[in-house]
N, C-alpha and C. Protein backbone atom coordinates (compact mmCIF):
# COMPACT_ATOMS: atom_id res chain seq x y z
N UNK A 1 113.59 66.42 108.25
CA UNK A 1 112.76 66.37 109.44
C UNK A 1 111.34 65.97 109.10
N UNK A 2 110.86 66.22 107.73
CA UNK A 2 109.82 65.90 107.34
C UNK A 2 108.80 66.82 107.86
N UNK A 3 107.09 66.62 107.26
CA UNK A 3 106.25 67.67 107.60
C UNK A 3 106.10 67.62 108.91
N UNK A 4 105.96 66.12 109.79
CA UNK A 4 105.68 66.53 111.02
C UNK A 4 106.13 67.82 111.80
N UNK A 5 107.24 68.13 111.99
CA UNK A 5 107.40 69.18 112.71
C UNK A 5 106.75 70.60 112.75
N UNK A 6 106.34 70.73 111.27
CA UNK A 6 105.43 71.64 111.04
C UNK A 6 103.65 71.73 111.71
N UNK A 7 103.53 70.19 112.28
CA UNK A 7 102.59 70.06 112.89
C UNK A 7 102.90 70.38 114.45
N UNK A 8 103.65 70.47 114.81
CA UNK A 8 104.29 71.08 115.93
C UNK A 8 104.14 72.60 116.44
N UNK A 9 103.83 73.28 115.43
CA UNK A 9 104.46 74.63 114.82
C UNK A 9 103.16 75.50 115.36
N UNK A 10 103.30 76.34 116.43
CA UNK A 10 102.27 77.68 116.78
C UNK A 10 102.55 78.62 117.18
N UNK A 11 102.12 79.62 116.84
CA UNK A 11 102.19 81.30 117.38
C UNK A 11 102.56 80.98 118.65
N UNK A 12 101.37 80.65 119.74
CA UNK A 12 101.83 80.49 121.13
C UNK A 12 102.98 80.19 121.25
N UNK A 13 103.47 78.90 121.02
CA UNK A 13 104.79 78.73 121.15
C UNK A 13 106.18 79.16 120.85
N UNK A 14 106.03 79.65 119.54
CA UNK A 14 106.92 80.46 118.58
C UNK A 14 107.37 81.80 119.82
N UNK A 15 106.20 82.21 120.27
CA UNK A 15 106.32 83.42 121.45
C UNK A 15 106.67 83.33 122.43
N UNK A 16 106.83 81.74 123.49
CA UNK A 16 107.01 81.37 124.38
C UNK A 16 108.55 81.15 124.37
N UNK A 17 108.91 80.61 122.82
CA UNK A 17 110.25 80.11 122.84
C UNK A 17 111.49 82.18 122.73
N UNK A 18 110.26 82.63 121.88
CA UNK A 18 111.17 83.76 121.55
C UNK A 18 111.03 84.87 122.85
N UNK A 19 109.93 85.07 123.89
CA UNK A 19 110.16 85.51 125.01
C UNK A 19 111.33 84.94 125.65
N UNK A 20 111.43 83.55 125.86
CA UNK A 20 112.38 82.72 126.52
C UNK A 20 113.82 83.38 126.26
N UNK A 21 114.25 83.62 124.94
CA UNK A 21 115.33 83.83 124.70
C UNK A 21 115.46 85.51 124.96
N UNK A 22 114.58 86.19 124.90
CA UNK A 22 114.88 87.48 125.32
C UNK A 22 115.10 87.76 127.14
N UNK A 23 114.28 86.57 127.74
CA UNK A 23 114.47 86.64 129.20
C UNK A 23 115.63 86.61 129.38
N UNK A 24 116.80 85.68 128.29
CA UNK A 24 117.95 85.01 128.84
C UNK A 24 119.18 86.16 128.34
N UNK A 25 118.68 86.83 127.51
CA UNK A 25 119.76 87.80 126.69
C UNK A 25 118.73 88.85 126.55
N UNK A 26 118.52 89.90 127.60
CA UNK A 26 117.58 91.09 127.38
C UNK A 26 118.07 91.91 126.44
N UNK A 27 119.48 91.99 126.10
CA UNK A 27 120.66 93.37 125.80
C UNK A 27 120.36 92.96 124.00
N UNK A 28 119.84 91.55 123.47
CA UNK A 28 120.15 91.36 122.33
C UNK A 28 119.22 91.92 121.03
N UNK A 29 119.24 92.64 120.15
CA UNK A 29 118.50 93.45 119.52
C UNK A 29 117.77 92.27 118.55
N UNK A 30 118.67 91.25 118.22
CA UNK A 30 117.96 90.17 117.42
C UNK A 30 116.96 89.63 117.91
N UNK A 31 116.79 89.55 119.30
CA UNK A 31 115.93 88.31 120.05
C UNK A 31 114.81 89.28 119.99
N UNK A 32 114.78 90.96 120.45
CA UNK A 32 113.45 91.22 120.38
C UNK A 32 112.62 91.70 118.77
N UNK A 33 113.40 91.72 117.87
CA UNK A 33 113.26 91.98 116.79
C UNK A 33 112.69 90.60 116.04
N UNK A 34 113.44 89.59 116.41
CA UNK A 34 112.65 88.42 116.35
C UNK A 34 111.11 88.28 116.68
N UNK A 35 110.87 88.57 117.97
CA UNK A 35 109.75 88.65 118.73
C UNK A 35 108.75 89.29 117.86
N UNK A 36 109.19 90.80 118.08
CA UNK A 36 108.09 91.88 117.61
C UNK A 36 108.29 91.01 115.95
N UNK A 37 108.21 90.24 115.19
CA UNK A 37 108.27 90.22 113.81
C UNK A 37 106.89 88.43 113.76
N UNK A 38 107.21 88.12 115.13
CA UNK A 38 106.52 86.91 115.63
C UNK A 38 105.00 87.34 115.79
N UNK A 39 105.15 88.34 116.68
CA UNK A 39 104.42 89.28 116.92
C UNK A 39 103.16 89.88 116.05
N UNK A 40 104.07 90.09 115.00
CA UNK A 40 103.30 90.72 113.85
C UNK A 40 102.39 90.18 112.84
N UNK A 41 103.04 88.73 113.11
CA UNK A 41 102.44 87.47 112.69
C UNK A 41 101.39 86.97 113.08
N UNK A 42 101.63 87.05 113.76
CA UNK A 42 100.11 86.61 114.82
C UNK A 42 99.81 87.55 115.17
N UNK A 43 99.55 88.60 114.66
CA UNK A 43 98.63 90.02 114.68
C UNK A 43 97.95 90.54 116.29
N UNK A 44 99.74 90.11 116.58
CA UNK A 44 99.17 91.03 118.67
C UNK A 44 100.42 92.30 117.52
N UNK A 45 99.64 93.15 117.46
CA UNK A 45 100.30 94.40 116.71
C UNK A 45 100.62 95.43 118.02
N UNK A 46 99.63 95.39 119.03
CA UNK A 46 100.88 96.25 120.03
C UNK A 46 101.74 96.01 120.82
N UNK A 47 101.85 94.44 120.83
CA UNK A 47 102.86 94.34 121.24
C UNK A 47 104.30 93.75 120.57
N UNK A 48 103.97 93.86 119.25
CA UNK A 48 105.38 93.74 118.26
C UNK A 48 106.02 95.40 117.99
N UNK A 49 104.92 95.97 118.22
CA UNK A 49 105.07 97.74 118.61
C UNK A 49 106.28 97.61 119.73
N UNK A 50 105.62 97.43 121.02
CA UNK A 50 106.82 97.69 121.98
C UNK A 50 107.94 96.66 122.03
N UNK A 51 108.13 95.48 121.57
CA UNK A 51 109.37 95.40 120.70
C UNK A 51 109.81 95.91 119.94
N UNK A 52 109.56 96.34 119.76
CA UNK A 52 110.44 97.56 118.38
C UNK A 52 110.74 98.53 118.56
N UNK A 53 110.33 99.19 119.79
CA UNK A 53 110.38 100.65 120.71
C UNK A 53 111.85 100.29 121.53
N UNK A 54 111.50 98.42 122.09
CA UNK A 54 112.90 98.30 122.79
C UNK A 54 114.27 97.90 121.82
N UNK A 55 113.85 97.61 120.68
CA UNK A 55 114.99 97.31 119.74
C UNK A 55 115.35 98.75 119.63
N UNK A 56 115.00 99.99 119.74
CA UNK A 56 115.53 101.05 119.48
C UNK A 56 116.16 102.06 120.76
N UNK A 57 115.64 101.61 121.75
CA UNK A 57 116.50 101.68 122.65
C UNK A 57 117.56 101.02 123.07
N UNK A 58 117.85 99.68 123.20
CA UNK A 58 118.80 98.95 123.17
C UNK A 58 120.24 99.78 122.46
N UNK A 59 121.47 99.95 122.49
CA UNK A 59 122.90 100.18 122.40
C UNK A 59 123.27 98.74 121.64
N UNK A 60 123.97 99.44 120.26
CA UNK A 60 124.46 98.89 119.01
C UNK A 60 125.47 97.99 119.78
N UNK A 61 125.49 96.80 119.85
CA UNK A 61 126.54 95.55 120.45
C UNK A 61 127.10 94.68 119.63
N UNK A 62 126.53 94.20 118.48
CA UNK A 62 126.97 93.18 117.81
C UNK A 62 127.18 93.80 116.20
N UNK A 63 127.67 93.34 115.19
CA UNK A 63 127.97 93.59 113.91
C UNK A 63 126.82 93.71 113.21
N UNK A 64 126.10 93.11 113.51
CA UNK A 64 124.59 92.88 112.29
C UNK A 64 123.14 93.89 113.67
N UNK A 65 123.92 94.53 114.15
CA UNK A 65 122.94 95.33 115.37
C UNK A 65 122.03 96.22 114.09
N UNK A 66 123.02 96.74 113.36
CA UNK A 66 122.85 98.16 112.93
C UNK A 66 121.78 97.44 111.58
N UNK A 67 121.86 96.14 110.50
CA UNK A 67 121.00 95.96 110.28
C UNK A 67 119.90 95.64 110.79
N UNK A 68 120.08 94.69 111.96
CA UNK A 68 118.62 94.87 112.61
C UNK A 68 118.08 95.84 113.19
N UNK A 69 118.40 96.66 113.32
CA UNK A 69 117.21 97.94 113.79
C UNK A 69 117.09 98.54 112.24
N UNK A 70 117.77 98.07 111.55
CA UNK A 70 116.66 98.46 109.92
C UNK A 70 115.85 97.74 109.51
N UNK A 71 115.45 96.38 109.62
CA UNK A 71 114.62 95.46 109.39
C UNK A 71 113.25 95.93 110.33
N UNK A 72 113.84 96.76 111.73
CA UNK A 72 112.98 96.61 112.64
C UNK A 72 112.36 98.01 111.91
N UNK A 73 112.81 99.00 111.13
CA UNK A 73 112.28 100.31 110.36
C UNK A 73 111.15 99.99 109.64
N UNK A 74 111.71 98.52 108.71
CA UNK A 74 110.85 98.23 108.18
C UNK A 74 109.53 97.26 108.25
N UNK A 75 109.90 96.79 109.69
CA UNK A 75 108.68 96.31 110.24
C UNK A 75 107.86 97.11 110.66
N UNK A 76 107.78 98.18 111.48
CA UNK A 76 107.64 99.31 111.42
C UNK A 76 106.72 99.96 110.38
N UNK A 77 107.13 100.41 109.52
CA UNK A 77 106.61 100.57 108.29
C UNK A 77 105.53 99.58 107.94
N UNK A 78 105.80 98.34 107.66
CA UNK A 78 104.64 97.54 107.48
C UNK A 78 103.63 97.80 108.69
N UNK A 79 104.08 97.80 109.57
CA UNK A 79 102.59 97.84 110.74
C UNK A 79 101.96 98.99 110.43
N UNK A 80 102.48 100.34 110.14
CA UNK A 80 101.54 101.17 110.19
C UNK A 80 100.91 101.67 108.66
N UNK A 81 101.21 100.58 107.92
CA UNK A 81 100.40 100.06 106.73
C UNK A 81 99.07 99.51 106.66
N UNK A 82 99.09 98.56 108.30
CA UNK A 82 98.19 97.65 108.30
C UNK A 82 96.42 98.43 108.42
């Protein structure tokens, strides 16, 4: 694809695309775990917080559920490092 695409490449958008996909699949623990990790990146820290509040409410659905709400432990962990 080459570097261009990387010139493409922003927080805003990164958030726009990963809200997008949580609008379309609210139930999915990946999409907001995605988010809040987007989130964290671009240092909006309370609101990769309440992604991570809803990744733990959300009900275990898919096979890799149960690792992602451990990734989301340890995002978690890093934030309140920061």
């Amino acid at each position: 694809m080459g570097a261009r695409v990387l010139d493409q490449a922003s927080w805003p958008r990164a958030i726009f695309y990963m809200r997008k996909a949580v609008e379309l699949a609210p139930g999915r623990i990946y999409h907001h775990l995605a988010l809040a990790d987007i989130y964290a990146d671009a240092k909006q820290f309370g609101d990769a917080e309440a992604e991570l509040r809803l990744v733990d409410s959300l009900p275990v659905r898919e096979a890799l559920d149960t690792n992602y709400r451990q990734q989301a432990a340890s995002l978690r962990k890093r934030l309140m490092r920061r």
